[in-house]
N, C-alpha and C. Protein backbone atom coordinates (compact mmCIF):
# COMPACT_ATOMS: atom_id res chain seq x y z
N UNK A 1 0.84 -1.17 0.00
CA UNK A 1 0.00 0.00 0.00
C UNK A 1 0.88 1.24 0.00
N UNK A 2 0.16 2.44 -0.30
CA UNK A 2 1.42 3.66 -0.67
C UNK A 2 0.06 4.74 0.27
N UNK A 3 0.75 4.81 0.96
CA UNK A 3 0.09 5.81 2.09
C UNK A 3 0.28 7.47 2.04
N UNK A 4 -0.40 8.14 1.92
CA UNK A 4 -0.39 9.73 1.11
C UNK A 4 -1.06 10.45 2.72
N UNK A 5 -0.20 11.84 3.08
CA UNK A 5 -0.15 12.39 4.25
C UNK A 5 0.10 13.36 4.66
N UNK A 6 -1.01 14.26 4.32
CA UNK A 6 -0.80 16.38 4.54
C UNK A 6 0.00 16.36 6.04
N UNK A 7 0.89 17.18 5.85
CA UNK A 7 1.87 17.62 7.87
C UNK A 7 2.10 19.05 7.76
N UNK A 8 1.94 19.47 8.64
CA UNK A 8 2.62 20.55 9.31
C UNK A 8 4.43 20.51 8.72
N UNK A 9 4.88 22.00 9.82
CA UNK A 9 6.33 21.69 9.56
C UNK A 9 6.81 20.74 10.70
N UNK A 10 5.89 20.32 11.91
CA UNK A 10 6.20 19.52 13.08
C UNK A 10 5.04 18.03 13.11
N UNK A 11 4.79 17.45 12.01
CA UNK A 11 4.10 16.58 11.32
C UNK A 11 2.83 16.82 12.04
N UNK A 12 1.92 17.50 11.82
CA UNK A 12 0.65 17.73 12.69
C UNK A 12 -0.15 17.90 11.33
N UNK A 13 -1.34 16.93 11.93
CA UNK A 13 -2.57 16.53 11.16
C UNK A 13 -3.63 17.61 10.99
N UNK A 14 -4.00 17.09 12.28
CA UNK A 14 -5.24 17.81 12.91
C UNK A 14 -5.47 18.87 13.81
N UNK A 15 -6.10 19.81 14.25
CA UNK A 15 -6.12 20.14 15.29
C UNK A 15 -7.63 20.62 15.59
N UNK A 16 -7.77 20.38 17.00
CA UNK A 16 -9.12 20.61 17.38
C UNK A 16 -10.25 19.73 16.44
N UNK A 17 -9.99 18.21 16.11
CA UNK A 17 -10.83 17.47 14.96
C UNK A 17 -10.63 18.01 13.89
N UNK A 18 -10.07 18.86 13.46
CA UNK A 18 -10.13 19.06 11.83
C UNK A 18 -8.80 19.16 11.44
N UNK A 19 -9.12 19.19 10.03
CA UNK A 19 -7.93 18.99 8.94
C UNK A 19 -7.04 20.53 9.09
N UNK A 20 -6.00 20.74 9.25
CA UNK A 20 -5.26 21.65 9.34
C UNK A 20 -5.35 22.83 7.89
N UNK A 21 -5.07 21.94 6.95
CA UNK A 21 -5.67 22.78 5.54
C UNK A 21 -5.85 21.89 4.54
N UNK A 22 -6.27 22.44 3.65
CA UNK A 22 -6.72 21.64 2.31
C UNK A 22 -6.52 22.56 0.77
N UNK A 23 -6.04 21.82 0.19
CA UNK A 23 -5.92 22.41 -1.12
C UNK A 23 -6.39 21.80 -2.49
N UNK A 24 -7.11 22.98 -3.24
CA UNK A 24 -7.89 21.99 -4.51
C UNK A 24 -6.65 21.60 -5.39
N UNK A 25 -5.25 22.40 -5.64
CA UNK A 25 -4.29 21.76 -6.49
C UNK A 25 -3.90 20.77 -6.16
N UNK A 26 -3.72 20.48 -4.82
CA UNK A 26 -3.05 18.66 -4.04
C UNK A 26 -4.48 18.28 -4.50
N UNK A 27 -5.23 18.44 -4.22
CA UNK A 27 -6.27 17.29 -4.48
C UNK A 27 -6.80 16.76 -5.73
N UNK A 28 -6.34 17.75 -7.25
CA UNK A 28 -6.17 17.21 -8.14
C UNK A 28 -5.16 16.49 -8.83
N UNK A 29 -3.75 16.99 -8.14
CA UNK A 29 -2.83 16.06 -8.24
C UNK A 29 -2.88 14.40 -7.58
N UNK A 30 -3.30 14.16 -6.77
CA UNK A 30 -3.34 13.04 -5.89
C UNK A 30 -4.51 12.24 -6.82
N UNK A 31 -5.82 12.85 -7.14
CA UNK A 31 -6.57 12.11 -8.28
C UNK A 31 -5.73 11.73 -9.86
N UNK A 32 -5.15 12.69 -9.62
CA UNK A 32 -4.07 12.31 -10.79
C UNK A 32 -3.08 11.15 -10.83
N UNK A 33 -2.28 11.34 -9.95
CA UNK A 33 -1.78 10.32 -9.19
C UNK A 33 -2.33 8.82 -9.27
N UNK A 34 -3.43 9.08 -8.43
CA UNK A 34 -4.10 7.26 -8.32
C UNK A 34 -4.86 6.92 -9.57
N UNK A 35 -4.89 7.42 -10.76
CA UNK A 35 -5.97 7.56 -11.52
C UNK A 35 -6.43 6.09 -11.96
N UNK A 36 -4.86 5.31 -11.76
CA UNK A 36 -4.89 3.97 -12.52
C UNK A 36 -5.17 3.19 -11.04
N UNK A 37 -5.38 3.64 -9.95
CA UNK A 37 -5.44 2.62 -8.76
C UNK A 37 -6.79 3.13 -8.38
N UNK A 38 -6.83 2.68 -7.07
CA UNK A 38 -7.74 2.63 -6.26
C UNK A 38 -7.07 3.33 -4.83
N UNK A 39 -8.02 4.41 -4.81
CA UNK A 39 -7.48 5.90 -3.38
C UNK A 39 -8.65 5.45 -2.40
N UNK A 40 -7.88 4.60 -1.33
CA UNK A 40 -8.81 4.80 -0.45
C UNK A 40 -8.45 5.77 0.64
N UNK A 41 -9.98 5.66 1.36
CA UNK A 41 -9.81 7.12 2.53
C UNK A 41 -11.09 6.66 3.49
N UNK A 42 -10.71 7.17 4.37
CA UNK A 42 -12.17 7.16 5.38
C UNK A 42 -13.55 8.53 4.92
N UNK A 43 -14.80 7.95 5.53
CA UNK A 43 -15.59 9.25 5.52
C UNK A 43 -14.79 10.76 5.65
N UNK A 44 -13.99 10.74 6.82
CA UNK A 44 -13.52 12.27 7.11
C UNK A 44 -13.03 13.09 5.97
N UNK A 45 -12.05 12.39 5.28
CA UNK A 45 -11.55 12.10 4.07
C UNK A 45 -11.90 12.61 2.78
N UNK A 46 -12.72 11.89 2.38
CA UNK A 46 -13.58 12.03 1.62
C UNK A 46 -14.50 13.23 1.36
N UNK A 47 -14.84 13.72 2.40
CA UNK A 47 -15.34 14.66 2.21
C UNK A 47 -14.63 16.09 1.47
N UNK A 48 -13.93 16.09 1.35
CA UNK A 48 -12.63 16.78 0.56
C UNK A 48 -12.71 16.49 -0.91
N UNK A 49 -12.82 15.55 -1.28
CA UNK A 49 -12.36 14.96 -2.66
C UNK A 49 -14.19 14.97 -3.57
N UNK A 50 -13.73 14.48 -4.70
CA UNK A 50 -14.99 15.16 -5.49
C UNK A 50 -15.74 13.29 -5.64
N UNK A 51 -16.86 13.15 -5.03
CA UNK A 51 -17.75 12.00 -5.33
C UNK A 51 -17.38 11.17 -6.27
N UNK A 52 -17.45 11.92 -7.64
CA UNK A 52 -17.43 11.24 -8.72
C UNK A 52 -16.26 10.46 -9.45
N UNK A 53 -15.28 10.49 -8.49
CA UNK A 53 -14.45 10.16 -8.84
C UNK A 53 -14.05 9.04 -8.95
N UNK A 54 -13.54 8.32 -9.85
CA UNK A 54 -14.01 6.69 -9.75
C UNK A 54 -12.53 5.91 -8.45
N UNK A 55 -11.55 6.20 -8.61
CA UNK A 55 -10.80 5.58 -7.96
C UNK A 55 -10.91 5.67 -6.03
N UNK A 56 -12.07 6.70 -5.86
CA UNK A 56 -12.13 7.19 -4.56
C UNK A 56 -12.95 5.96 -3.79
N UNK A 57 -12.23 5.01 -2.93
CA UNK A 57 -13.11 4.40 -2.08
C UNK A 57 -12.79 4.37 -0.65
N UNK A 58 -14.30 4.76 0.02
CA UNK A 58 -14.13 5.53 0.99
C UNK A 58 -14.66 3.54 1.91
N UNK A 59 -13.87 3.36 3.37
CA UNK A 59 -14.45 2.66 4.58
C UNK A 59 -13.49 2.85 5.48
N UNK A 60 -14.32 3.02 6.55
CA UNK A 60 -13.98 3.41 8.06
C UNK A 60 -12.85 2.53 8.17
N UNK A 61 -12.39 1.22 7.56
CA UNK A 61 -11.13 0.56 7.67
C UNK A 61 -10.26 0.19 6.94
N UNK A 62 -10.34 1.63 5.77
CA UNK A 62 -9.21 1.16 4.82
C UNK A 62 -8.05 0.78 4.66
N UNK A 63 -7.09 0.99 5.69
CA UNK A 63 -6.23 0.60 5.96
C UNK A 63 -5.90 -0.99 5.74
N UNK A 64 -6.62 -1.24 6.73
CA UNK A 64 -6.63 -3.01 6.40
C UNK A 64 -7.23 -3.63 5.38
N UNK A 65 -7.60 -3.04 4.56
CA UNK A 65 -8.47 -3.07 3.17
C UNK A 65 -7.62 -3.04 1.84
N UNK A 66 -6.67 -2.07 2.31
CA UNK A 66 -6.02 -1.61 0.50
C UNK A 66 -4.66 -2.80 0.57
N UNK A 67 -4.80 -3.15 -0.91
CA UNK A 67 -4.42 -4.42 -1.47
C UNK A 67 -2.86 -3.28 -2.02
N UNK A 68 -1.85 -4.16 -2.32
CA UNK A 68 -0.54 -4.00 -2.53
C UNK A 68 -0.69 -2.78 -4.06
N UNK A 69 -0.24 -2.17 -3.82
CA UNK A 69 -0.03 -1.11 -5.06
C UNK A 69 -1.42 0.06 -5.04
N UNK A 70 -2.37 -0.18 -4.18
CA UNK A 70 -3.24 1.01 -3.82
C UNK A 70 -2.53 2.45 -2.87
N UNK A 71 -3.51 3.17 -3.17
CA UNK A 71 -3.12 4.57 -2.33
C UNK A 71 -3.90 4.48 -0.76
N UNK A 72 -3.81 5.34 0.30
CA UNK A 72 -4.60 5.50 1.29
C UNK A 72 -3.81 6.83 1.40
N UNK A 73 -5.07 7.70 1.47
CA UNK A 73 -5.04 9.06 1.91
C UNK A 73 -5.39 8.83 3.72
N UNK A 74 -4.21 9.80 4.80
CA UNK A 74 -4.65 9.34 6.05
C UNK A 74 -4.43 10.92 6.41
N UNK A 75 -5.57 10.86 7.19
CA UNK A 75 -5.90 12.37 7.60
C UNK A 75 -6.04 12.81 9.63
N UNK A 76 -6.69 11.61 9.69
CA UNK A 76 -7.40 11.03 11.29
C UNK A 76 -7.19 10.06 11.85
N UNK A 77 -6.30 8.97 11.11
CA UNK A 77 -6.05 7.43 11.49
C UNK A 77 -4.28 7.23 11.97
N UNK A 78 -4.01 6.49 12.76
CA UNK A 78 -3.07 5.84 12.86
C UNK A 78 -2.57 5.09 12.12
N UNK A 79 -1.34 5.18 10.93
CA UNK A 79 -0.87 4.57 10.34
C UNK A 79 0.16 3.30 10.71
N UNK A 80 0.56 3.03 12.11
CA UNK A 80 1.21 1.98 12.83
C UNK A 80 0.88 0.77 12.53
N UNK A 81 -0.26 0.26 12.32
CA UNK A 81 -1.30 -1.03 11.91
C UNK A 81 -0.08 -1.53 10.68
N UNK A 82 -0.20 -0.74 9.63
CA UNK A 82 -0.13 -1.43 8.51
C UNK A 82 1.31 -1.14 7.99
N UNK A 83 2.37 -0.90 8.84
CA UNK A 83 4.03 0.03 8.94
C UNK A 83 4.15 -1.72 7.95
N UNK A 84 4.10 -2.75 8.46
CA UNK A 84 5.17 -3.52 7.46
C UNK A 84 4.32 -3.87 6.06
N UNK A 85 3.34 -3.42 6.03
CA UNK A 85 2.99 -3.44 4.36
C UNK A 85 2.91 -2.15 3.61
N UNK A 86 3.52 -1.25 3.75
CA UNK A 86 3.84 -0.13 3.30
C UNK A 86 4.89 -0.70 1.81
N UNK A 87 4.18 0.54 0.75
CA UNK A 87 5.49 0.18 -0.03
C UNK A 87 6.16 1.77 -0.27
N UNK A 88 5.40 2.32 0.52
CA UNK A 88 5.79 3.93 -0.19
C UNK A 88 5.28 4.44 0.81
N UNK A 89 5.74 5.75 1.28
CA UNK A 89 4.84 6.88 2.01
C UNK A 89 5.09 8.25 1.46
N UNK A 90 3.71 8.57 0.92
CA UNK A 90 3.70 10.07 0.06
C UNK A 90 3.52 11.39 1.23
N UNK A 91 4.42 12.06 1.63
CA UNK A 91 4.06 13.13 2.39
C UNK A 91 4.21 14.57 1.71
N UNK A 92 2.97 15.24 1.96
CA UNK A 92 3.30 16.75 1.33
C UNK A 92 3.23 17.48 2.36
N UNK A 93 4.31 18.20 2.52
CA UNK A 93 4.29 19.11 3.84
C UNK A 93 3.67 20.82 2.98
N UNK A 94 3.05 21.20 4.04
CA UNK A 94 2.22 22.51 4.09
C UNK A 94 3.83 23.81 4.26
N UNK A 95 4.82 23.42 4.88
CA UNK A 95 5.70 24.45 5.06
C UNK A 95 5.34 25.46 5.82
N UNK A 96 4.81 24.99 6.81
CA UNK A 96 3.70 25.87 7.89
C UNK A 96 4.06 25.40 9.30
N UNK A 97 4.08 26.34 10.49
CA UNK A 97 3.73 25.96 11.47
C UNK A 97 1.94 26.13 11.50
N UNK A 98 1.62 24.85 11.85
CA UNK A 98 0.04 25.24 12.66
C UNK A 98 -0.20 24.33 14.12
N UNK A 99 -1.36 25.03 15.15
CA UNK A 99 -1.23 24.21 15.68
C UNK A 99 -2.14 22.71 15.43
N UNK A 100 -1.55 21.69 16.22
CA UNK A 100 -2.22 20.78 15.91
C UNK A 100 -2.15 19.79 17.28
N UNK A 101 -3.30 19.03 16.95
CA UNK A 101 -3.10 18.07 18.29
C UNK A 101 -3.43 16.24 17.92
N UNK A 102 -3.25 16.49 16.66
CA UNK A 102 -3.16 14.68 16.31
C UNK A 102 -1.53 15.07 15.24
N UNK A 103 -0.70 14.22 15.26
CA UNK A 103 0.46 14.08 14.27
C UNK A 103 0.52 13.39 13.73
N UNK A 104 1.47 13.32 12.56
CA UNK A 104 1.28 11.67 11.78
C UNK A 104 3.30 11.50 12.73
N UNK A 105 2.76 10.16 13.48
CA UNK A 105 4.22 9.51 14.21
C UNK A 105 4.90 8.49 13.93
N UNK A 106 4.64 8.15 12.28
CA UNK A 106 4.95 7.01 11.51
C UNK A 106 6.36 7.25 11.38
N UNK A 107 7.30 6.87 12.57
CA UNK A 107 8.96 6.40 12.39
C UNK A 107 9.55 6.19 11.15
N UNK A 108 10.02 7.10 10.39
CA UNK A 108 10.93 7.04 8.91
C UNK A 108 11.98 6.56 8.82
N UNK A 109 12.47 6.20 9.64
CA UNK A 109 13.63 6.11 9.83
C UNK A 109 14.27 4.80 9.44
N UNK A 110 13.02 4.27 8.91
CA UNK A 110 13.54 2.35 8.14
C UNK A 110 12.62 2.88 6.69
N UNK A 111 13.18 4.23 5.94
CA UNK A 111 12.39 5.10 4.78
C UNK A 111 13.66 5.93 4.52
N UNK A 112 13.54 5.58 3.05
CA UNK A 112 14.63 6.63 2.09
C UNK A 112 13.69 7.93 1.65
N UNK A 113 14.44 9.26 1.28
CA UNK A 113 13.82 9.71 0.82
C UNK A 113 14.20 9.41 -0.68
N UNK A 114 13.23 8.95 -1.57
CA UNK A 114 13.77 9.09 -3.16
C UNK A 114 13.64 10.32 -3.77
N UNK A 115 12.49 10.95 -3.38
CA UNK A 115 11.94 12.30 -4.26
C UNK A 115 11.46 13.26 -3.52
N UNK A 116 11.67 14.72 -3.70
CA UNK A 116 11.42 15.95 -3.49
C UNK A 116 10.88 16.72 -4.57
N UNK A 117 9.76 17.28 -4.32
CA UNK A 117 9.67 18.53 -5.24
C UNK A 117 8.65 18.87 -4.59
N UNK A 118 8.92 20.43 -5.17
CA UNK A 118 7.69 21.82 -4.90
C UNK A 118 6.98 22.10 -5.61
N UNK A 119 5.71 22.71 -5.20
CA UNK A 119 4.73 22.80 -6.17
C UNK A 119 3.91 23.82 -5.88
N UNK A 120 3.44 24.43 -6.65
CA UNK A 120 2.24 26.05 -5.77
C UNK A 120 0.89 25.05 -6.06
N UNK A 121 0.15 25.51 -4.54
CA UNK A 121 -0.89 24.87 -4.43
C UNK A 121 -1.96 26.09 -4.77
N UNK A 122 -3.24 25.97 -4.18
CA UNK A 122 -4.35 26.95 -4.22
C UNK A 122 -3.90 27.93 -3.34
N UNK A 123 -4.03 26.67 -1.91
CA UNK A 123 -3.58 28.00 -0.69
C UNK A 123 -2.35 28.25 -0.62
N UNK A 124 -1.57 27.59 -0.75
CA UNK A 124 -0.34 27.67 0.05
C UNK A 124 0.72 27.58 -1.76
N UNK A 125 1.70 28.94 -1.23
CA UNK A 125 2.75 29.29 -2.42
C UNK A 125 3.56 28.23 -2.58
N UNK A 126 3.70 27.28 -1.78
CA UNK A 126 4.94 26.08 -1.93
C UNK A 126 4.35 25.14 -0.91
N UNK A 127 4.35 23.97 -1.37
CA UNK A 127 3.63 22.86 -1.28
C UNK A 127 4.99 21.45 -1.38
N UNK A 128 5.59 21.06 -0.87
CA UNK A 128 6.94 20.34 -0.82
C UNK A 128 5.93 18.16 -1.06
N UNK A 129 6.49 17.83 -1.98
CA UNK A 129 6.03 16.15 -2.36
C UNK A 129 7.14 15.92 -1.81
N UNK A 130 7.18 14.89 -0.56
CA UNK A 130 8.59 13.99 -0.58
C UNK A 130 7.83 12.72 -0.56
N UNK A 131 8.82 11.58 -1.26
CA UNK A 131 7.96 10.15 -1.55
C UNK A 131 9.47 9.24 -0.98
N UNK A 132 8.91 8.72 -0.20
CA UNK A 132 10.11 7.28 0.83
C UNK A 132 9.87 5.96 0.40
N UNK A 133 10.57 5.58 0.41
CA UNK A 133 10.12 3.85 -0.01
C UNK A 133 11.05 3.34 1.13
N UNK A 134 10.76 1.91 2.17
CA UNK A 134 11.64 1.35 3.18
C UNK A 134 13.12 1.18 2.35
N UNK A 135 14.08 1.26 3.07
CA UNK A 135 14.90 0.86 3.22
C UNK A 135 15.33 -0.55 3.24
N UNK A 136 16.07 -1.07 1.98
CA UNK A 136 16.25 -2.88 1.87
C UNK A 136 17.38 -3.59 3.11
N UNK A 137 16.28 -4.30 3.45
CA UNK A 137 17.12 -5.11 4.57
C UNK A 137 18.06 -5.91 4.52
């Protein structure tokens, strides 16, 4: 599974239950992205992204759901569950302090970075893609 993950500059999700920010350019890139897979996400999730979209499948337990080479967008969930079937982790950092009180605490540290790049979003002037794949044992 290839796990996709908006952060802060101090990896923060959420704060106060909600999504820290959202942008319509990440969110057409990321449909772009999965176009040939299957993007799953929870309800919270989802609500962000446009219905009609065919690769969007939304359940409260996707995680344990998405099959090898799918996406999971994680916004509200603990990604720890599913650390050894990871094949990728997509993070776009906001380049922001905000506050927040859920983080994403998924240990990188058995994760290369392969790729960097910037991108202007809707909201935000620079929008940073880094993509990790584990580290071969």
């Amino acid at each position: 599974m290839i796990l996709i993950v908006c952060v802060d500059n101090k990896n923060g999700m959420l704060f106060n239950r909600r999504r820290q920010s959202q942008d319509r350019m990440l969110r057409a890139r990321i449909l772009e992205m999965t176009a040939q897979s299957r993007l799953w996400m929870n309800a919270y999730s989802a609500k962000q992204f446009d219905a009609s979209a065919p690769q969007v499948t939304v359940a409260e337990d996707f995680l344990s759901r998405a099959a090898s080479g799918e996406y999971c967008f994680l916004e509200n969930t603990d990604p720890s569950p599913c650390l050894d079937r990871l094949e990728q982790v997509i993070l776009y950092r906001w380049n922001r302090d905000y506050p927040a009180d859920v983080r994403f605490t998924l240990d990188l540290s058995g994760f290369r970075l392969c790729q960097r790049e910037d991108f202007a979003g809707s909201s935000h002037e620079k929008i940073t893609e880094e993509i990790y794949t584990p580290c071969e044992t």
